[in-house]
N, C-alpha and C. Protein backbone atom coordinates (compact mmCIF):
# COMPACT_ATOMS: atom_id res chain seq x y z
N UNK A 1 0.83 -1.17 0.00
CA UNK A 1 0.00 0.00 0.00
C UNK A 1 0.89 1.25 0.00
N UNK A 2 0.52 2.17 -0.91
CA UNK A 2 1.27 3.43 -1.18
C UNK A 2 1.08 4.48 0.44
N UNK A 3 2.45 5.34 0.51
CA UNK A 3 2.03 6.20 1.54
C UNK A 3 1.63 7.28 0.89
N UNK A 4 0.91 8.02 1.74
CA UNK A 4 0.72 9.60 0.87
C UNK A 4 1.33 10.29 0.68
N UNK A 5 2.63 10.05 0.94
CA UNK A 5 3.69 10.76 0.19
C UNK A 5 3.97 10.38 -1.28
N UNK A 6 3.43 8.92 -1.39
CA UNK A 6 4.21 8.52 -2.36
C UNK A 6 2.92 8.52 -3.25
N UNK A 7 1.76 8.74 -2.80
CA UNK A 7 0.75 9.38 -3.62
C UNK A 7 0.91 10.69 -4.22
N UNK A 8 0.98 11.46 -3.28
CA UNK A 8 1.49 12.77 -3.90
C UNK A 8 2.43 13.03 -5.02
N UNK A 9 3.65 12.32 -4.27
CA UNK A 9 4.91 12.55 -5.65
C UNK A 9 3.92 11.89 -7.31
N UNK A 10 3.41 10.53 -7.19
CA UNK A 10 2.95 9.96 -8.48
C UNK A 10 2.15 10.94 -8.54
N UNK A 11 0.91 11.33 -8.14
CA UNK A 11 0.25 12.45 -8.35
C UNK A 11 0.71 13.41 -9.40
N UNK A 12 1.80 14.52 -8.70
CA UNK A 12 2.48 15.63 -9.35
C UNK A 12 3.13 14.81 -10.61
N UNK A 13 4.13 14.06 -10.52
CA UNK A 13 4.79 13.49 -11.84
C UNK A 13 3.46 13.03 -13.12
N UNK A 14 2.52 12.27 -12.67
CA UNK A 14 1.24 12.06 -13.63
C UNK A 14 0.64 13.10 -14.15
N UNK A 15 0.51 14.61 -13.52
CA UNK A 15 0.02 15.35 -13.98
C UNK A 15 1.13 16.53 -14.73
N UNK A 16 2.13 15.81 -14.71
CA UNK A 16 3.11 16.59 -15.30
C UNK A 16 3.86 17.82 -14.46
N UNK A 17 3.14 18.25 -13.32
CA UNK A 17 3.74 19.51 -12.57
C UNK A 17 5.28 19.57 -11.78
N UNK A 18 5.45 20.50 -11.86
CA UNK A 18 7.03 20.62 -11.18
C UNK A 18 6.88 20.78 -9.76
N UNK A 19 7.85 20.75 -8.91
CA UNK A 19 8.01 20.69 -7.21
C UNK A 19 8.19 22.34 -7.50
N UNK A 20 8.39 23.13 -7.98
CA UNK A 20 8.16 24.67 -8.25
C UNK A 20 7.07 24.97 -8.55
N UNK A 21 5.98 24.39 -9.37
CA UNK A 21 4.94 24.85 -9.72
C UNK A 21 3.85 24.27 -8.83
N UNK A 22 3.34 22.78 -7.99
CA UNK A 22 3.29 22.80 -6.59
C UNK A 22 3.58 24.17 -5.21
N UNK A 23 4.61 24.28 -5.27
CA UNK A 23 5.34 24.94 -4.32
C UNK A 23 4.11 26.55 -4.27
N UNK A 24 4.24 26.78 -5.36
CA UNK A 24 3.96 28.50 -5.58
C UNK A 24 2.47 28.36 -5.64
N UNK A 25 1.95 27.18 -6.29
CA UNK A 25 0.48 26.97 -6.17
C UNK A 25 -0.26 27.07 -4.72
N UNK A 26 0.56 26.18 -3.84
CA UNK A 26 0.40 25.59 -2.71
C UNK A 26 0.54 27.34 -1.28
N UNK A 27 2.07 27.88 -1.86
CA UNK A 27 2.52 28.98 -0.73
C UNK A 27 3.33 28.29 0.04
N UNK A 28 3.86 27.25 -0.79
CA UNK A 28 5.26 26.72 0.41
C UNK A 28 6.37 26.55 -0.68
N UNK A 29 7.53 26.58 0.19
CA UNK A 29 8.55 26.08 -0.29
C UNK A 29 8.98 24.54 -1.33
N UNK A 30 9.68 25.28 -2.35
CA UNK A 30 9.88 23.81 -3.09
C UNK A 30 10.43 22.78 -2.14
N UNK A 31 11.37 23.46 -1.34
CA UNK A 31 12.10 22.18 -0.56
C UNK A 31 11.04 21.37 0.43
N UNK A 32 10.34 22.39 0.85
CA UNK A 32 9.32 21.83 1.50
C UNK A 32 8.13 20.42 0.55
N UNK A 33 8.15 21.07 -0.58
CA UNK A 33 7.10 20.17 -1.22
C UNK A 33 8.41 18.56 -1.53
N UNK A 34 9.40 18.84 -1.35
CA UNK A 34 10.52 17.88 -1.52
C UNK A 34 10.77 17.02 -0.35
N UNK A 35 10.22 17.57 0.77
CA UNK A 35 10.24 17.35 2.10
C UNK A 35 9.18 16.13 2.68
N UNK A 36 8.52 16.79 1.64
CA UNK A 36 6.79 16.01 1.93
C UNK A 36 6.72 14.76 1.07
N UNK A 37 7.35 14.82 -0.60
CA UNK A 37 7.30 13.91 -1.03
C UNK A 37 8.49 12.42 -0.63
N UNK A 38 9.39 12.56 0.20
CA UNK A 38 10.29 12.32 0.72
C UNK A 38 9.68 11.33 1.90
N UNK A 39 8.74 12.15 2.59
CA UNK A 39 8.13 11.20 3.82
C UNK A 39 8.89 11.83 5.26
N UNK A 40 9.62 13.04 4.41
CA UNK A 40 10.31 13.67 5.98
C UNK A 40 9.96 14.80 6.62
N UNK A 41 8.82 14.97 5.91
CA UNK A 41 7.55 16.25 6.57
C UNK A 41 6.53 15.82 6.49
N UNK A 42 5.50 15.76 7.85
CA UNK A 42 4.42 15.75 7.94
C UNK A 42 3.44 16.86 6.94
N UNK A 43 1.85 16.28 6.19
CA UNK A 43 1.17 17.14 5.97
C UNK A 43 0.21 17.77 6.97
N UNK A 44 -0.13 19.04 6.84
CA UNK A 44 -1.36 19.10 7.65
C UNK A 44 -2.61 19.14 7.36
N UNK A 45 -3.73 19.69 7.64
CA UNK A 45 -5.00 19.09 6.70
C UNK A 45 -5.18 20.41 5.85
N UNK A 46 -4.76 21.15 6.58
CA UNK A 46 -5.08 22.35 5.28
C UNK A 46 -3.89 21.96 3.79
N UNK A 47 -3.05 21.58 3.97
CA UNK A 47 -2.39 21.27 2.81
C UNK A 47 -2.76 19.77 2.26
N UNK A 48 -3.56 19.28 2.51
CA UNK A 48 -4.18 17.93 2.11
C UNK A 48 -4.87 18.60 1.49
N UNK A 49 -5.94 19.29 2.06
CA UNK A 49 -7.07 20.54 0.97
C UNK A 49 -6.38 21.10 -0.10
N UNK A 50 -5.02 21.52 0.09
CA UNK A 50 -4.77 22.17 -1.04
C UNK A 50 -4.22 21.24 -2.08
N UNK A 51 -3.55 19.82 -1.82
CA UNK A 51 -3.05 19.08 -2.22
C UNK A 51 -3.73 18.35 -3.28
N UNK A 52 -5.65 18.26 -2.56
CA UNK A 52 -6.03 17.38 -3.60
C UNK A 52 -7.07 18.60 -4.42
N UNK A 53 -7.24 19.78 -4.02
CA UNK A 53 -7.55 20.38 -5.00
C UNK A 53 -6.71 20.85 -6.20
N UNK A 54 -5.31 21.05 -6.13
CA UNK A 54 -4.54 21.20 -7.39
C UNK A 54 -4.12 19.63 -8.10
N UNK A 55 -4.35 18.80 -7.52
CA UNK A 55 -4.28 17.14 -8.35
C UNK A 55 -5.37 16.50 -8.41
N UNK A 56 -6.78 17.11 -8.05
CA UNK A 56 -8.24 16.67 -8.20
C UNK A 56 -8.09 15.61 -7.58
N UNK A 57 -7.81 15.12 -6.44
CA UNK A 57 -8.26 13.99 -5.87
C UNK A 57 -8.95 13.70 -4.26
N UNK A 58 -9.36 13.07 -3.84
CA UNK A 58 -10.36 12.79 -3.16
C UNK A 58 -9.10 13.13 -1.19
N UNK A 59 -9.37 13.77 -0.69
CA UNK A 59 -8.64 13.29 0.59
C UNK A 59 -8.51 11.94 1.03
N UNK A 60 -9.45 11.01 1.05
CA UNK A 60 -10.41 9.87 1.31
C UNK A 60 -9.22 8.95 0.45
N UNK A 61 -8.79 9.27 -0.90
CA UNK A 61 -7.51 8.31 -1.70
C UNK A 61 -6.34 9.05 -0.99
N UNK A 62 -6.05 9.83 -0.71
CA UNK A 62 -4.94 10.14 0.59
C UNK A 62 -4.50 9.80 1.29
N UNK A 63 -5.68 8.95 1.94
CA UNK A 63 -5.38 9.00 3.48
C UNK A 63 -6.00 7.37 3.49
N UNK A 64 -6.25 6.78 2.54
CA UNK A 64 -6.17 5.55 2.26
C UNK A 64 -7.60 4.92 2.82
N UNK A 65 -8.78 5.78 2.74
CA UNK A 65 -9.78 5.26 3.04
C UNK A 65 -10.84 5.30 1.72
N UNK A 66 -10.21 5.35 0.56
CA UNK A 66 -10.79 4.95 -0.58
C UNK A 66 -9.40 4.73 -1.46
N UNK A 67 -9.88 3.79 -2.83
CA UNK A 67 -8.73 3.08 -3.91
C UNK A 67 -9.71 3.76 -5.13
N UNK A 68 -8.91 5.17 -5.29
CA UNK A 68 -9.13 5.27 -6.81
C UNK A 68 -8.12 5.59 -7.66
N UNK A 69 -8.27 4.65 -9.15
CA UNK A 69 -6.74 4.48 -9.83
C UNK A 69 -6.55 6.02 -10.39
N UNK A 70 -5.11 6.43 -9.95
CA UNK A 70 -4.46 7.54 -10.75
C UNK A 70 -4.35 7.55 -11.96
N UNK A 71 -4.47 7.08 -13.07
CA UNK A 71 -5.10 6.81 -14.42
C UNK A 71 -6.22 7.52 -14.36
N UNK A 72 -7.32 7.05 -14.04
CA UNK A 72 -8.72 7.14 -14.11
C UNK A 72 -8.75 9.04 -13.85
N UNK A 73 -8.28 9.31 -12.53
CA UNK A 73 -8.35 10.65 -12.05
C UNK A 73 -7.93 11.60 -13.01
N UNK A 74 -6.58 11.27 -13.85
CA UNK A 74 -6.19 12.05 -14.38
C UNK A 74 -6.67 12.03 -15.74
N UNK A 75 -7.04 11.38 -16.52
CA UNK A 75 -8.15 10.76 -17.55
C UNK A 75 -9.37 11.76 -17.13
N UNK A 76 -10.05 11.76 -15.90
CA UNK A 76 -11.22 12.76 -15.73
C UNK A 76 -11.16 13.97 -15.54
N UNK A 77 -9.64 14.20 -14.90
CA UNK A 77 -9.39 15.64 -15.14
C UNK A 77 -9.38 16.35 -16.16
N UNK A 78 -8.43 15.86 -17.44
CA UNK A 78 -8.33 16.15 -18.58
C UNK A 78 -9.24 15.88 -19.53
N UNK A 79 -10.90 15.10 -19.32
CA UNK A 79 -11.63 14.64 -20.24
C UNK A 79 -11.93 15.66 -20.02
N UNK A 80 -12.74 16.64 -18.46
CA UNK A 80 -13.46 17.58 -18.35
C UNK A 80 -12.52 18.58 -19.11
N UNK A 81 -11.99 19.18 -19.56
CA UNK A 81 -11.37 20.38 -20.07
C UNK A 81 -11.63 20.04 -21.43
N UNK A 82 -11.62 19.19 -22.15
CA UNK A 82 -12.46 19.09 -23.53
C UNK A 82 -13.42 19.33 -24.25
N UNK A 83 -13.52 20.12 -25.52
CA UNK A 83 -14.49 20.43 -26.01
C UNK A 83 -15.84 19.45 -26.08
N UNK A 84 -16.61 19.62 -25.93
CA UNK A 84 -18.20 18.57 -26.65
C UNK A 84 -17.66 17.85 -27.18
N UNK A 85 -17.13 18.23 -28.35
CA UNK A 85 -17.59 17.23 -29.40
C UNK A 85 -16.27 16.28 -29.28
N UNK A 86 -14.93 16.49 -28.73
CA UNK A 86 -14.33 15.72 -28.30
C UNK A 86 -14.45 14.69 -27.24
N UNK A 87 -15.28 15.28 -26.37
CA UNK A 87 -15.75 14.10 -25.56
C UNK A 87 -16.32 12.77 -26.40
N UNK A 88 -17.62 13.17 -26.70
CA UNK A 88 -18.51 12.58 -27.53
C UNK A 88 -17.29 11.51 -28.35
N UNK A 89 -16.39 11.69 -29.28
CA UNK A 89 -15.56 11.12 -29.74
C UNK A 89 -14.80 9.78 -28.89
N UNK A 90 -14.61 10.55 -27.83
CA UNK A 90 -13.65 9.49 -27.00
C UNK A 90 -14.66 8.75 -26.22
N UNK A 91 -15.83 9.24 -25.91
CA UNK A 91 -16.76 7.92 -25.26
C UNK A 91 -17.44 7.47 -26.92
N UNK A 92 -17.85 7.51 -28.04
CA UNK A 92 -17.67 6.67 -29.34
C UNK A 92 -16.52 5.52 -29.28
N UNK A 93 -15.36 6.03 -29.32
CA UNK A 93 -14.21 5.46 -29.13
C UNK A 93 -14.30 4.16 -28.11
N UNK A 94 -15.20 4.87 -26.88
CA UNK A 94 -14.55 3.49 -25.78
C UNK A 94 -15.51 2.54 -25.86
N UNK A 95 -16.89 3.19 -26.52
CA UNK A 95 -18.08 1.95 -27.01
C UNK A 95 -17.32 1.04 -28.48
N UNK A 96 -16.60 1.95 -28.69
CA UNK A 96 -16.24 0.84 -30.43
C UNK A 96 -15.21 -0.14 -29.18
N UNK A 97 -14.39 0.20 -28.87
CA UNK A 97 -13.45 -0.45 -28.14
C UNK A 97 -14.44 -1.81 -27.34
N UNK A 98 -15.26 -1.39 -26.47
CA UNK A 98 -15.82 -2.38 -25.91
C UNK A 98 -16.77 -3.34 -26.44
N UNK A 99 -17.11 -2.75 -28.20
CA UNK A 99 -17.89 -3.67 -28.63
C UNK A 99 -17.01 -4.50 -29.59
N UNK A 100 -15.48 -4.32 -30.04
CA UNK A 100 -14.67 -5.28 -30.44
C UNK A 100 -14.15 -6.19 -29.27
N UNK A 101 -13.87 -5.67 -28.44
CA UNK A 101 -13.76 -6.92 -27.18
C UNK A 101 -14.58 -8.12 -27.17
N UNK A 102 -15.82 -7.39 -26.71
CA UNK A 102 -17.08 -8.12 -26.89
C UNK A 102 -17.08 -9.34 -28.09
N UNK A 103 -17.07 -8.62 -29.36
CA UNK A 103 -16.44 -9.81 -30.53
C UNK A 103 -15.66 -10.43 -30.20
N UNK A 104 -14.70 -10.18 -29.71
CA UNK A 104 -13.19 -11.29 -29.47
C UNK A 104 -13.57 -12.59 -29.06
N UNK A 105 -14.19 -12.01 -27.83
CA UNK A 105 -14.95 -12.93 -26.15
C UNK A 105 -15.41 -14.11 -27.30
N UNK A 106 -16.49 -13.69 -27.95
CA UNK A 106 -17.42 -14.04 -28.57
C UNK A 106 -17.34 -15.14 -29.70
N UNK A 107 -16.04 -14.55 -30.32
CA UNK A 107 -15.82 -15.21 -31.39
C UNK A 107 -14.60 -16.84 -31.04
């Protein structure tokens, strides 16, 4: 089982952000956000708040009282910022996908 440190770091690296761009988002120090991903600084809950509002995730997958895959999160982060009609495309996409499976099974 991951610690929340080591949630965090995959977190930031999955979403592409820097321990500088964290840092300045957040109002702390890079070393500090280096500190935290490290496991050699405690968080507190106000930076859990801020933590999973700049990586969209749940406190609850934090703190290990829910399992939701970092894939998925970051997949919903970035679906929501998509135009309409791109959505529409990529759920087309995951019905064609699931109805060639379906054939595979099948066949």
């Amino acid at each position: 089982m991951k610690t929340i440190y080591e949630k965090l770091r995959e977190a930031r690296l999955k979403l592409g952000f820097s321990q500088d761009y964290v840092a300045n988002c957040l109002g702390i120090s890079r070393s500090a956000v280096t500190q935290i991903e490290l496991g050699n600084r405690k968080v507190n809950s106000d930076e859990i708040t801020s933590f999973c509002k700049l990586y969209h995730l749940s406190a609850d997958y934090l703190l290990d009282t829910e399992n939701v895959d970092m894939n998925q999160a970051v997949f919903a982060r970035n679906f929501n910022e998509l135009k309409d009609d791109d959505k529409e495309e990529i759920l087309n996409l995951i019905a064609f996908k699931r109805a060639m499976a379906k054939q595979q099974q099948e066949g």
